[in-house]
N, C-alpha and C. Protein backbone atom coordinates (compact mmCIF):
# COMPACT_ATOMS: atom_id res chain seq x y z
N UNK A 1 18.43 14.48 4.78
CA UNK A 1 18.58 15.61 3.91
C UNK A 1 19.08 15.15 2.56
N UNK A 2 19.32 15.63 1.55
CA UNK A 2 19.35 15.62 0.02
C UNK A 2 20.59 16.27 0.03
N UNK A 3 21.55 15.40 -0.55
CA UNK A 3 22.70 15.79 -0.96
C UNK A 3 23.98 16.76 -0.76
N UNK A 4 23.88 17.93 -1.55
CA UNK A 4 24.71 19.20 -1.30
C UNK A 4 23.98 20.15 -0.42
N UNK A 5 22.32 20.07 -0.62
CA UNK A 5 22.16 20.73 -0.03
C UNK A 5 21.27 20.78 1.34
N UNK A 6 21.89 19.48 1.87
CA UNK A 6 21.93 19.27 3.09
C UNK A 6 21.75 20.54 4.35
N UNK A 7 21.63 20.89 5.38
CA UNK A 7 21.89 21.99 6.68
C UNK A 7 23.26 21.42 7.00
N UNK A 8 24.24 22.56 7.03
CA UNK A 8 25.08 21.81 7.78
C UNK A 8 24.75 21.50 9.41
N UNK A 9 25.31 20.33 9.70
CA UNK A 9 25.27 20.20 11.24
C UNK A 9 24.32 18.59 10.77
N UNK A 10 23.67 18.47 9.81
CA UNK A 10 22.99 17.51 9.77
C UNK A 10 23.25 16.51 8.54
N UNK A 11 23.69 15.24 8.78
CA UNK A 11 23.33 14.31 7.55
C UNK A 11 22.48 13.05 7.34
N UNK A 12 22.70 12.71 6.42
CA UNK A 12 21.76 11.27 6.11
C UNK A 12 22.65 10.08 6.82
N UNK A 13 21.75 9.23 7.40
CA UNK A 13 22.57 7.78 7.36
C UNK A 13 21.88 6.78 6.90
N UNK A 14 22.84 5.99 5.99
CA UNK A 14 22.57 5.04 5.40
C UNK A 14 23.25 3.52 5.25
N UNK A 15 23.15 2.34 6.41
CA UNK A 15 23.78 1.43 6.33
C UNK A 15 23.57 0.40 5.33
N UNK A 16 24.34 -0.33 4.55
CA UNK A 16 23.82 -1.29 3.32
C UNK A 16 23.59 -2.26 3.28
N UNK A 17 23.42 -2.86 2.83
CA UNK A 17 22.31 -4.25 3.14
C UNK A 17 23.87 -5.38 3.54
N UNK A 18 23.63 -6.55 4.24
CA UNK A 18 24.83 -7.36 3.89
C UNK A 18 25.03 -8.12 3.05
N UNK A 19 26.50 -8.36 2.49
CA UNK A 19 26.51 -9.37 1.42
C UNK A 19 25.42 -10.40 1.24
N UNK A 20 25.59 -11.30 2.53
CA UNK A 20 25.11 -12.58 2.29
C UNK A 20 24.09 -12.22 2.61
N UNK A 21 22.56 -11.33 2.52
CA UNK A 21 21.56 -11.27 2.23
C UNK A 21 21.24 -11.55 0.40
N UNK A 22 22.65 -10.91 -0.34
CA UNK A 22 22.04 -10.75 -1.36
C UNK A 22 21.36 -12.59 -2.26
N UNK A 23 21.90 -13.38 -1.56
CA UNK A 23 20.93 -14.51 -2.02
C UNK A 23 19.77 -15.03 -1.82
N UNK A 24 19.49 -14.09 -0.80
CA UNK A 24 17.61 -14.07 -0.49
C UNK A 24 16.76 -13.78 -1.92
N UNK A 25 15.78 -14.41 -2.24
CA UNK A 25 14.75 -13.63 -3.21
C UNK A 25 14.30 -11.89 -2.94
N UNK A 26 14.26 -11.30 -3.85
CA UNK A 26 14.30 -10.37 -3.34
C UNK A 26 12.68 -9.97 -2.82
N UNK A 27 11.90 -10.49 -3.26
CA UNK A 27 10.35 -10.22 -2.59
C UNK A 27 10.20 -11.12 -1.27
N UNK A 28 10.73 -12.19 -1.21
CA UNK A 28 10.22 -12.69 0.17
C UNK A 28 11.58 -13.23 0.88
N UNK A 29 11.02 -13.26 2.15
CA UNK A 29 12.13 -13.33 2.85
C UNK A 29 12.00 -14.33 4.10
N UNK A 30 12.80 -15.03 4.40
CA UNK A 30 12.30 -16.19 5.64
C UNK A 30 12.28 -15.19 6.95
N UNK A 31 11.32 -15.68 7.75
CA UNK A 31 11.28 -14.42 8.73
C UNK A 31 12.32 -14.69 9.31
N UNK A 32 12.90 -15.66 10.00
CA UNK A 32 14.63 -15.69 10.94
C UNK A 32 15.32 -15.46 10.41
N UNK A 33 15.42 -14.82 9.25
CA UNK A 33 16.62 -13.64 8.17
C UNK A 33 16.20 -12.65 7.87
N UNK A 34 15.18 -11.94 8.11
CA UNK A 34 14.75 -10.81 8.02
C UNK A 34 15.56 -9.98 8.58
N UNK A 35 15.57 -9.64 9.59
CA UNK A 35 16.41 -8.77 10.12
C UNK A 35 17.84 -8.15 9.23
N UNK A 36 18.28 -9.47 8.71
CA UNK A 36 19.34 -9.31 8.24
C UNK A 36 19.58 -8.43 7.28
N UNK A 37 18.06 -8.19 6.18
CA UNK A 37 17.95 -7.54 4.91
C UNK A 37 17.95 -6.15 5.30
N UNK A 38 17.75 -5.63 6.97
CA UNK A 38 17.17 -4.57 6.94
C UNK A 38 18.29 -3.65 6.80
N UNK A 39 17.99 -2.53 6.64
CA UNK A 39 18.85 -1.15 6.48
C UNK A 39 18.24 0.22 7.06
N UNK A 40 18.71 1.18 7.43
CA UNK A 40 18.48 2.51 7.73
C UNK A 40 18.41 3.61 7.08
N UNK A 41 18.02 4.28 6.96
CA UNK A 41 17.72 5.89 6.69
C UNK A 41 16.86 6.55 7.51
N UNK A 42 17.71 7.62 7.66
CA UNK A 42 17.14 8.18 8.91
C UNK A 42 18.07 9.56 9.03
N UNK A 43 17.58 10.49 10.07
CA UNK A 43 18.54 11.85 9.92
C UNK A 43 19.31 11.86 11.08
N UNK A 44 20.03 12.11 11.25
CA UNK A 44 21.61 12.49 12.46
C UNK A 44 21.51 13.80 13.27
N UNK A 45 21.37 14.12 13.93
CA UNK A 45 22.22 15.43 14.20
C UNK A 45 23.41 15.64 14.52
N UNK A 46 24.07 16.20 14.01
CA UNK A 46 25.87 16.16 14.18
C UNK A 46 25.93 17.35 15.91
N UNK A 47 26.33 17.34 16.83
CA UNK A 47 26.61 18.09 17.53
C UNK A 47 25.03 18.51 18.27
N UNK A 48 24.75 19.42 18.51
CA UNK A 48 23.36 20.17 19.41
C UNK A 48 22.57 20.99 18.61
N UNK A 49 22.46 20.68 17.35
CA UNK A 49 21.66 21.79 16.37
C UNK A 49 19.98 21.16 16.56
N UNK A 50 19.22 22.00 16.70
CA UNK A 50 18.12 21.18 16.51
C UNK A 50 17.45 21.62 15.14
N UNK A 51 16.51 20.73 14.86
CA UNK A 51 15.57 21.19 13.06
C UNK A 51 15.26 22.79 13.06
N UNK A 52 15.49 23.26 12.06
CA UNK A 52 14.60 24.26 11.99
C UNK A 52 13.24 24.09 11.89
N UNK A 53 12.17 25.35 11.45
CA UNK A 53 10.88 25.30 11.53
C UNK A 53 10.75 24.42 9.96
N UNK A 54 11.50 24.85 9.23
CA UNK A 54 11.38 24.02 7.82
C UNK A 54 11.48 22.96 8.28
N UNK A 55 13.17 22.50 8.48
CA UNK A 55 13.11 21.03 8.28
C UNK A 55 12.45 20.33 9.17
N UNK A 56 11.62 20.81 10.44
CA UNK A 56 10.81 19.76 11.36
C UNK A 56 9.46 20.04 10.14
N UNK A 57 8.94 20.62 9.54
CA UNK A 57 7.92 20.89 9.14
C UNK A 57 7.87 19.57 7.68
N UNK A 58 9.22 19.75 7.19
CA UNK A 58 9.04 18.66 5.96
C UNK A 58 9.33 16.86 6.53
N UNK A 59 10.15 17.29 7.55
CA UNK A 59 10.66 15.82 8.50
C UNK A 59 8.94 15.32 8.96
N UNK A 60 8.18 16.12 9.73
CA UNK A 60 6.75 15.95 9.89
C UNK A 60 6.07 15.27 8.77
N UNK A 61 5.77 15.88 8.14
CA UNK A 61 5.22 15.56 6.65
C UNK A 61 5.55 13.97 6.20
N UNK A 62 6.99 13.86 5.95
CA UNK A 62 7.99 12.76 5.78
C UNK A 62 7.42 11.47 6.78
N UNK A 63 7.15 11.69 7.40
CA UNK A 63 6.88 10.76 9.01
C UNK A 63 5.42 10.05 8.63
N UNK A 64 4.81 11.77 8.21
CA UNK A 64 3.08 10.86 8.28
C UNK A 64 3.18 10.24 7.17
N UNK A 65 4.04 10.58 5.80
CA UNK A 65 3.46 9.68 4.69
C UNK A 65 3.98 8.03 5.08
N UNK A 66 5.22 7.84 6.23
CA UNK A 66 6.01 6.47 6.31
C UNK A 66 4.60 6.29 7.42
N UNK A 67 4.24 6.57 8.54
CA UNK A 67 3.03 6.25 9.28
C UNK A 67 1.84 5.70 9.10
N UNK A 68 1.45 6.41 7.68
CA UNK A 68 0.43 6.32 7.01
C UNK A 68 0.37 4.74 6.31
N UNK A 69 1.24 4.51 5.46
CA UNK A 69 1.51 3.75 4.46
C UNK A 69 1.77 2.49 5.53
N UNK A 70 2.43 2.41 6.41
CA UNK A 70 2.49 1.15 7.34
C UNK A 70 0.97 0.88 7.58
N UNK A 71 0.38 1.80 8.13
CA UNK A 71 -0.57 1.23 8.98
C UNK A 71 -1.67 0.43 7.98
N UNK A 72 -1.35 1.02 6.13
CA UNK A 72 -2.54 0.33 5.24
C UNK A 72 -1.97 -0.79 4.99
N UNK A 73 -0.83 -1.44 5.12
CA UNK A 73 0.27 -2.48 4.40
C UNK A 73 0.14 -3.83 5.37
N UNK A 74 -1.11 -4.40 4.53
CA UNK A 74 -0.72 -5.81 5.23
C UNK A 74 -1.17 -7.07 4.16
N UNK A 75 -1.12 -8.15 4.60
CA UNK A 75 -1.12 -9.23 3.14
C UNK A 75 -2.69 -9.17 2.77
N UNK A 76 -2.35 -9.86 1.36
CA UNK A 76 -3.65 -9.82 0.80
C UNK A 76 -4.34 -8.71 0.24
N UNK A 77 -3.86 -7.41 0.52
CA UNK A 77 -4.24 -6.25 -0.71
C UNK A 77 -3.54 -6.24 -1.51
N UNK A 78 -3.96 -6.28 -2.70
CA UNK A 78 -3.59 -5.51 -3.83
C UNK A 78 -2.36 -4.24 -3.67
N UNK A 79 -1.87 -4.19 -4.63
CA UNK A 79 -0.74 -3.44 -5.34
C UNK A 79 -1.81 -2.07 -5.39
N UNK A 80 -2.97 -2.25 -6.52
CA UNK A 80 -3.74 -1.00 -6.27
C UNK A 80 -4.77 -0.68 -5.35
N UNK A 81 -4.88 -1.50 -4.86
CA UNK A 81 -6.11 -1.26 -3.38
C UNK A 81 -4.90 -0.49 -2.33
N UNK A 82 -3.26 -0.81 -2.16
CA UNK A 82 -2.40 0.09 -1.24
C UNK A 82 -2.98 1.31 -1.86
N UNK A 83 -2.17 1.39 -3.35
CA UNK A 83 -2.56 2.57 -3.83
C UNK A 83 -3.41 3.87 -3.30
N UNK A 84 -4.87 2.82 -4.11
CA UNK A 84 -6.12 3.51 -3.34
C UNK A 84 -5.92 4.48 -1.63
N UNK A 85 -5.22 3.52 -1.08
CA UNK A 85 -5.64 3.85 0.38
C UNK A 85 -4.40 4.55 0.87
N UNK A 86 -3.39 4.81 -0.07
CA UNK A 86 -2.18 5.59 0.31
C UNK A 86 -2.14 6.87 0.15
N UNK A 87 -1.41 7.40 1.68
CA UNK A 87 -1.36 8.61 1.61
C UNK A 87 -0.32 9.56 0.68
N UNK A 88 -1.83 10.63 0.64
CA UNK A 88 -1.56 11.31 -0.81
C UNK A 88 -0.32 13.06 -0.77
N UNK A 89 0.28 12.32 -1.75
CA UNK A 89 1.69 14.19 -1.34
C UNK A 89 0.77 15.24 -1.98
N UNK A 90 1.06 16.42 -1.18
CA UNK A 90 0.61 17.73 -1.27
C UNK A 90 1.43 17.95 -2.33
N UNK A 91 0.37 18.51 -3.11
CA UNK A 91 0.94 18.99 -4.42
C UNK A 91 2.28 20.22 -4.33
N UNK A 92 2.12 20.33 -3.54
CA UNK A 92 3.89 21.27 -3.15
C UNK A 92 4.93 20.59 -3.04
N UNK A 93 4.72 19.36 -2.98
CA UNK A 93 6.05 18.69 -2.71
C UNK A 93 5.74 17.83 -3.64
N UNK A 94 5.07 17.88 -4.65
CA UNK A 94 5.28 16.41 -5.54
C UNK A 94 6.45 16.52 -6.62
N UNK A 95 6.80 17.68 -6.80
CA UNK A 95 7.97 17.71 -8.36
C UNK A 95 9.38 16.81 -7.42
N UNK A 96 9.65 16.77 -5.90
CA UNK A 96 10.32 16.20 -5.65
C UNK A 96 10.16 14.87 -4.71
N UNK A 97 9.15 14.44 -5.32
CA UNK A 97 8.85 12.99 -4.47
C UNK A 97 9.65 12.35 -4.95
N UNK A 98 10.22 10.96 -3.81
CA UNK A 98 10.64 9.49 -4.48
C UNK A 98 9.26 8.67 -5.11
N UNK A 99 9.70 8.47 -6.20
CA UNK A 99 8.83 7.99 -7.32
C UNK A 99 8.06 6.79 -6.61
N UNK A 100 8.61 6.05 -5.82
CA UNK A 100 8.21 4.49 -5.09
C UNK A 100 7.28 4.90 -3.61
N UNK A 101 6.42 4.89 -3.80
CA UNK A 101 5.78 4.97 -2.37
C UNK A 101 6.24 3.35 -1.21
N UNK A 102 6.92 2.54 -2.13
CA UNK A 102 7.24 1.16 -1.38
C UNK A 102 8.25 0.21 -2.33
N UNK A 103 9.24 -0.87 -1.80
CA UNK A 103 9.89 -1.67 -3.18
C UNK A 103 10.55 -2.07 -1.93
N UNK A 104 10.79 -3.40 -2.98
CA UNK A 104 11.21 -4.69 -1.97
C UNK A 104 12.75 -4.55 -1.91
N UNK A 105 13.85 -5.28 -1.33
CA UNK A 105 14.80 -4.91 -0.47
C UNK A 105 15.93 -5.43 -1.68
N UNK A 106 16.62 -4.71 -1.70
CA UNK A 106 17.64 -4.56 -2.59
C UNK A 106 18.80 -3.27 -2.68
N UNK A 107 19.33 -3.15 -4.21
CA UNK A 107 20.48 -2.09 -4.23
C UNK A 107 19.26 -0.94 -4.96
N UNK A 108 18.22 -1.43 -5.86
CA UNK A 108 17.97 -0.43 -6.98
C UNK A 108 16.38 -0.94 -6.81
N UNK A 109 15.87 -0.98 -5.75
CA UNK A 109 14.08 -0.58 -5.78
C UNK A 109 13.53 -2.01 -6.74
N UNK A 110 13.92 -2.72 -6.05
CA UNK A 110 13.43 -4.25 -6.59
C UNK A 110 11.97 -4.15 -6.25
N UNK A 111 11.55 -5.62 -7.50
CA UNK A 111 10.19 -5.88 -6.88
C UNK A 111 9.44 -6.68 -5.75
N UNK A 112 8.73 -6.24 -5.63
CA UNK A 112 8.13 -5.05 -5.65
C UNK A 112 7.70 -3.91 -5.52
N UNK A 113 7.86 -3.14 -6.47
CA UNK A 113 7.77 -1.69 -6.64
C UNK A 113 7.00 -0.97 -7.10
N UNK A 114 6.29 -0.71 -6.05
CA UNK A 114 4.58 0.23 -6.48
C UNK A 114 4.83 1.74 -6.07
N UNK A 115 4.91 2.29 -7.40
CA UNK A 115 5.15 3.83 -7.42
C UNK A 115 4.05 4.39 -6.14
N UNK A 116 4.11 5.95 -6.18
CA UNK A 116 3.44 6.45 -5.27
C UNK A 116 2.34 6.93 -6.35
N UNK A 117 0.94 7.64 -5.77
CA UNK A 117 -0.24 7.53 -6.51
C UNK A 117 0.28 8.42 -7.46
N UNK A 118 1.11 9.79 -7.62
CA UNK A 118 1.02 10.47 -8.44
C UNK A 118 1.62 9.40 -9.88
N UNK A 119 2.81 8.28 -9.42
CA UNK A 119 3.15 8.21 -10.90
C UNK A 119 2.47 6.29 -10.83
N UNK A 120 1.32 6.41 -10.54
CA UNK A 120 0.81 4.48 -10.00
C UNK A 120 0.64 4.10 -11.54
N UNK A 121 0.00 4.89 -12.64
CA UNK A 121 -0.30 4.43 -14.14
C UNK A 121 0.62 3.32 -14.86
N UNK A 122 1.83 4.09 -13.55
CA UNK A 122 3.14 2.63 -14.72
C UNK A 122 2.90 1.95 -13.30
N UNK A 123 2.16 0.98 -12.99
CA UNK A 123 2.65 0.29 -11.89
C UNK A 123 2.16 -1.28 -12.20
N UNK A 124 3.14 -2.01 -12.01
CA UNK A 124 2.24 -3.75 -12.51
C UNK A 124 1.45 -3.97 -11.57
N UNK A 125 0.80 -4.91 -11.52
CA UNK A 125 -0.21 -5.68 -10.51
C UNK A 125 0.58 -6.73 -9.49
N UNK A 126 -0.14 -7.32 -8.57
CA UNK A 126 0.30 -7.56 -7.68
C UNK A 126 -0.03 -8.27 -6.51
N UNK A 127 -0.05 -8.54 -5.02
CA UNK A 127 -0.70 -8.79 -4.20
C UNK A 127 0.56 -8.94 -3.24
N UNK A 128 0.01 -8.15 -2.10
CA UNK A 128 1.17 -8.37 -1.02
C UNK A 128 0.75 -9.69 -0.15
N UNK A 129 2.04 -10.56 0.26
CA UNK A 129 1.41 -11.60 0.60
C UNK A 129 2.88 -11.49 2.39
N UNK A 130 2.04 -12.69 3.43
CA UNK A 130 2.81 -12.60 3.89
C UNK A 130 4.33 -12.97 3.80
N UNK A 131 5.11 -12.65 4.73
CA UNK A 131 6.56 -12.97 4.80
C UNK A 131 7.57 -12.13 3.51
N UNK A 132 6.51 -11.47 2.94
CA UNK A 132 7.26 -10.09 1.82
C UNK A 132 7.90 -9.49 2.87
N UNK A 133 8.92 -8.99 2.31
CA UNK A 133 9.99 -7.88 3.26
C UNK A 133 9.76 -6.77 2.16
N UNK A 134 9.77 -5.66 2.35
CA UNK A 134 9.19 -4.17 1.38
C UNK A 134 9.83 -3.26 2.52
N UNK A 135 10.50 -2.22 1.54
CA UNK A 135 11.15 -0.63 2.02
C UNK A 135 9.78 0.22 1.63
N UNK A 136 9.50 0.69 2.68
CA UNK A 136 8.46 1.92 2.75
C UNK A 136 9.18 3.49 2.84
N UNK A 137 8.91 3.88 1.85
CA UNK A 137 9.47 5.21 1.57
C UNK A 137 8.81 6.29 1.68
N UNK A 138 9.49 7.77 1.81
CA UNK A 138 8.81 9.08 1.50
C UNK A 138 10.14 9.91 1.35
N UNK A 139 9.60 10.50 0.20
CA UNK A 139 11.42 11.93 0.20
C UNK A 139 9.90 13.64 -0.08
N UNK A 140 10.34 13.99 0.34
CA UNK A 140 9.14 15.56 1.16
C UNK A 140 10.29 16.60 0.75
N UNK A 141 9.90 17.46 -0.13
CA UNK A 141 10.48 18.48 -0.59
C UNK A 141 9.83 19.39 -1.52
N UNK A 142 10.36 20.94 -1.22
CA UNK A 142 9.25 21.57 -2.27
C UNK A 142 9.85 22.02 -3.30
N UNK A 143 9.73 22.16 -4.59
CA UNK A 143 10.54 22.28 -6.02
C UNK A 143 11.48 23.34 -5.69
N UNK A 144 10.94 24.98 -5.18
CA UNK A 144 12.33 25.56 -5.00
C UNK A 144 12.52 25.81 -3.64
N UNK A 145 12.46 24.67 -2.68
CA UNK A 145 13.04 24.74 -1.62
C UNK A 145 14.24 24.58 -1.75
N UNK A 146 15.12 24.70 -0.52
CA UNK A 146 16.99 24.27 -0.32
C UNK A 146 16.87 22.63 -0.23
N UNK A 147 16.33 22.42 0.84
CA UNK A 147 16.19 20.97 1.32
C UNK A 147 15.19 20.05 1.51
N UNK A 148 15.42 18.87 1.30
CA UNK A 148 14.11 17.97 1.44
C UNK A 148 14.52 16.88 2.27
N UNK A 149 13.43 15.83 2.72
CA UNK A 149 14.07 14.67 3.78
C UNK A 149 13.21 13.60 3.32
N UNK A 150 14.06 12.97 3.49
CA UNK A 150 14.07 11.50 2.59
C UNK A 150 13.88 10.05 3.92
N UNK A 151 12.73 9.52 4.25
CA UNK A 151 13.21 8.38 5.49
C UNK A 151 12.36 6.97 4.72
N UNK A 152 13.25 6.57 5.14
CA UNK A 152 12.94 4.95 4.56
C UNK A 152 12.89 3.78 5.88
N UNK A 153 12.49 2.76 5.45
CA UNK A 153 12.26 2.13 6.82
C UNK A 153 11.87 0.05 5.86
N UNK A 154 12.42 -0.88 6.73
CA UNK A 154 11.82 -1.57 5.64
C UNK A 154 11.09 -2.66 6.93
N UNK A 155 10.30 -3.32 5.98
CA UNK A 155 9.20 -3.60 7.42
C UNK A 155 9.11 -5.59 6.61
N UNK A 156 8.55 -5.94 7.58
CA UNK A 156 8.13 -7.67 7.34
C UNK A 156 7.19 -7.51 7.43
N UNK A 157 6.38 -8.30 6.41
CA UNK A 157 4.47 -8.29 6.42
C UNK A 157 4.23 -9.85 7.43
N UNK A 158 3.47 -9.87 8.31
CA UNK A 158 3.31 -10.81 9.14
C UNK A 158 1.52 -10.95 8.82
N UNK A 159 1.19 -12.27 9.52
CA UNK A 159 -0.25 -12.51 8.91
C UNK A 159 -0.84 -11.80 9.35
N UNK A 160 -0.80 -10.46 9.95
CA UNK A 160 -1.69 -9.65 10.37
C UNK A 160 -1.55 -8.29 9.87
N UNK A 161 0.34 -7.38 9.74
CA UNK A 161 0.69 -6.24 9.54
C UNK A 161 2.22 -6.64 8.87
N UNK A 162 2.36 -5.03 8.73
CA UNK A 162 3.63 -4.86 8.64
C UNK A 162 4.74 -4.08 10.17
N UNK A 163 5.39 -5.22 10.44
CA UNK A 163 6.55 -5.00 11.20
C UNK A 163 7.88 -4.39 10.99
N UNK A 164 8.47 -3.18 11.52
CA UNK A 164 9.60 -2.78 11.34
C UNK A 164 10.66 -3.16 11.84
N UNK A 165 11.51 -3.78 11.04
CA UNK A 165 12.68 -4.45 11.10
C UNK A 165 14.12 -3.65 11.57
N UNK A 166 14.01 -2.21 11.95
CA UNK A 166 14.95 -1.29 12.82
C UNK A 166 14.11 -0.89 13.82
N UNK A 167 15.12 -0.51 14.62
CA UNK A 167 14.79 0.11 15.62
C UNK A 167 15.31 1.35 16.15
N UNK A 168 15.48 2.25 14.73
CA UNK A 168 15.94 3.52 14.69
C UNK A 168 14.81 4.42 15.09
N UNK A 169 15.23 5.40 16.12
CA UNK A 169 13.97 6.74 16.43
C UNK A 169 13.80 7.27 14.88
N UNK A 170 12.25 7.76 14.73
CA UNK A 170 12.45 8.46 14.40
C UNK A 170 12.70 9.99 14.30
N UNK A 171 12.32 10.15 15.92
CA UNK A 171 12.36 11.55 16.17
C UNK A 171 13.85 12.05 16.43
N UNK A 172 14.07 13.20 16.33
CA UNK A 172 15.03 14.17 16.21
C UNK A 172 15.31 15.02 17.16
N UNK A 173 15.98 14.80 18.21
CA UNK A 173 15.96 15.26 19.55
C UNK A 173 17.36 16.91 19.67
């Protein structure tokens, strides 16, 4: 959830990267330290509340764009060939998208950082290669909704895909 105006009963969690990651490069990463870079976001339920019809409906949404975007993410495409093949936000929820459809592991959306298609025009060039470590993002919200949901996930590109480096549900029980 987003900030203040969170549901009560529900919050964000977010663990931070560890110190001694921060001397890794920030685009690639040795795979027997990978793990280490990874971090969480993801939603909680505090007590027995379950989603409403909204928030399972934008949490849904949220899911397929992180689903989506894994399954196109592997070495050797292009920065704009992801693009191309990334799934696209419903124009109802774009005034509050996270700007990054993906960005490599850090405090502040390191590179690399390939916006999502609506804002790709500013985006440099690129090529994902293996052993990149990249945060795959989606934040799903509608301009005058209350709340939006935000899940992040950060994955290792291996010579075939991208692998997720938690092993947080994402479902919401």
């Amino acid at each position: 959830m987003c900030g203040k105006r969170a549901a009560p009963g529900w919050v964000s969690l977010r663990r931070p990267t560890p110190e001694r990651c921060s001397t890794l490069e920030p685009e690639r990463v040795d795979p027997e330290l990978a793990t280490e870079a990874s971090t969480v976001t993801s939603l909680l339920a505090i007590g027995h509340r379950r989603l409403s019809n909204k928030q399972r409906e934008l949490y849904d949404v949220a899911l397929s764009q992180i689903n989506h975007n894994l399954a196109i993410l592997k070495p050797g495409i292009t920065f704009a060939e992801f693009n191309d093949k990334s799934w696209r936000i419903p124009e109802k929820y774009q005034a509050r998208r996270y700007s990054s459809a993906l960005h490599g592991v850090g405090m502040a959306d390191e590179w690399p950082s390939v916006p999502t298609h609506v804002d790709f025009a500013r985006a440099s060039s690129g090529v994902f290669e293996e052993n990149m470590c990249v945060c795959v993002e989606s934040l799903i919200g509608e301009e005058a909704g209350g709340e939006c949901i935000k899940l992040e996930t950060q994955v290792l590109l291996t010579s075939k895909d991208a692998v997720r480096l938690d092993s947080f549900p994402w479902e919401v029980t």
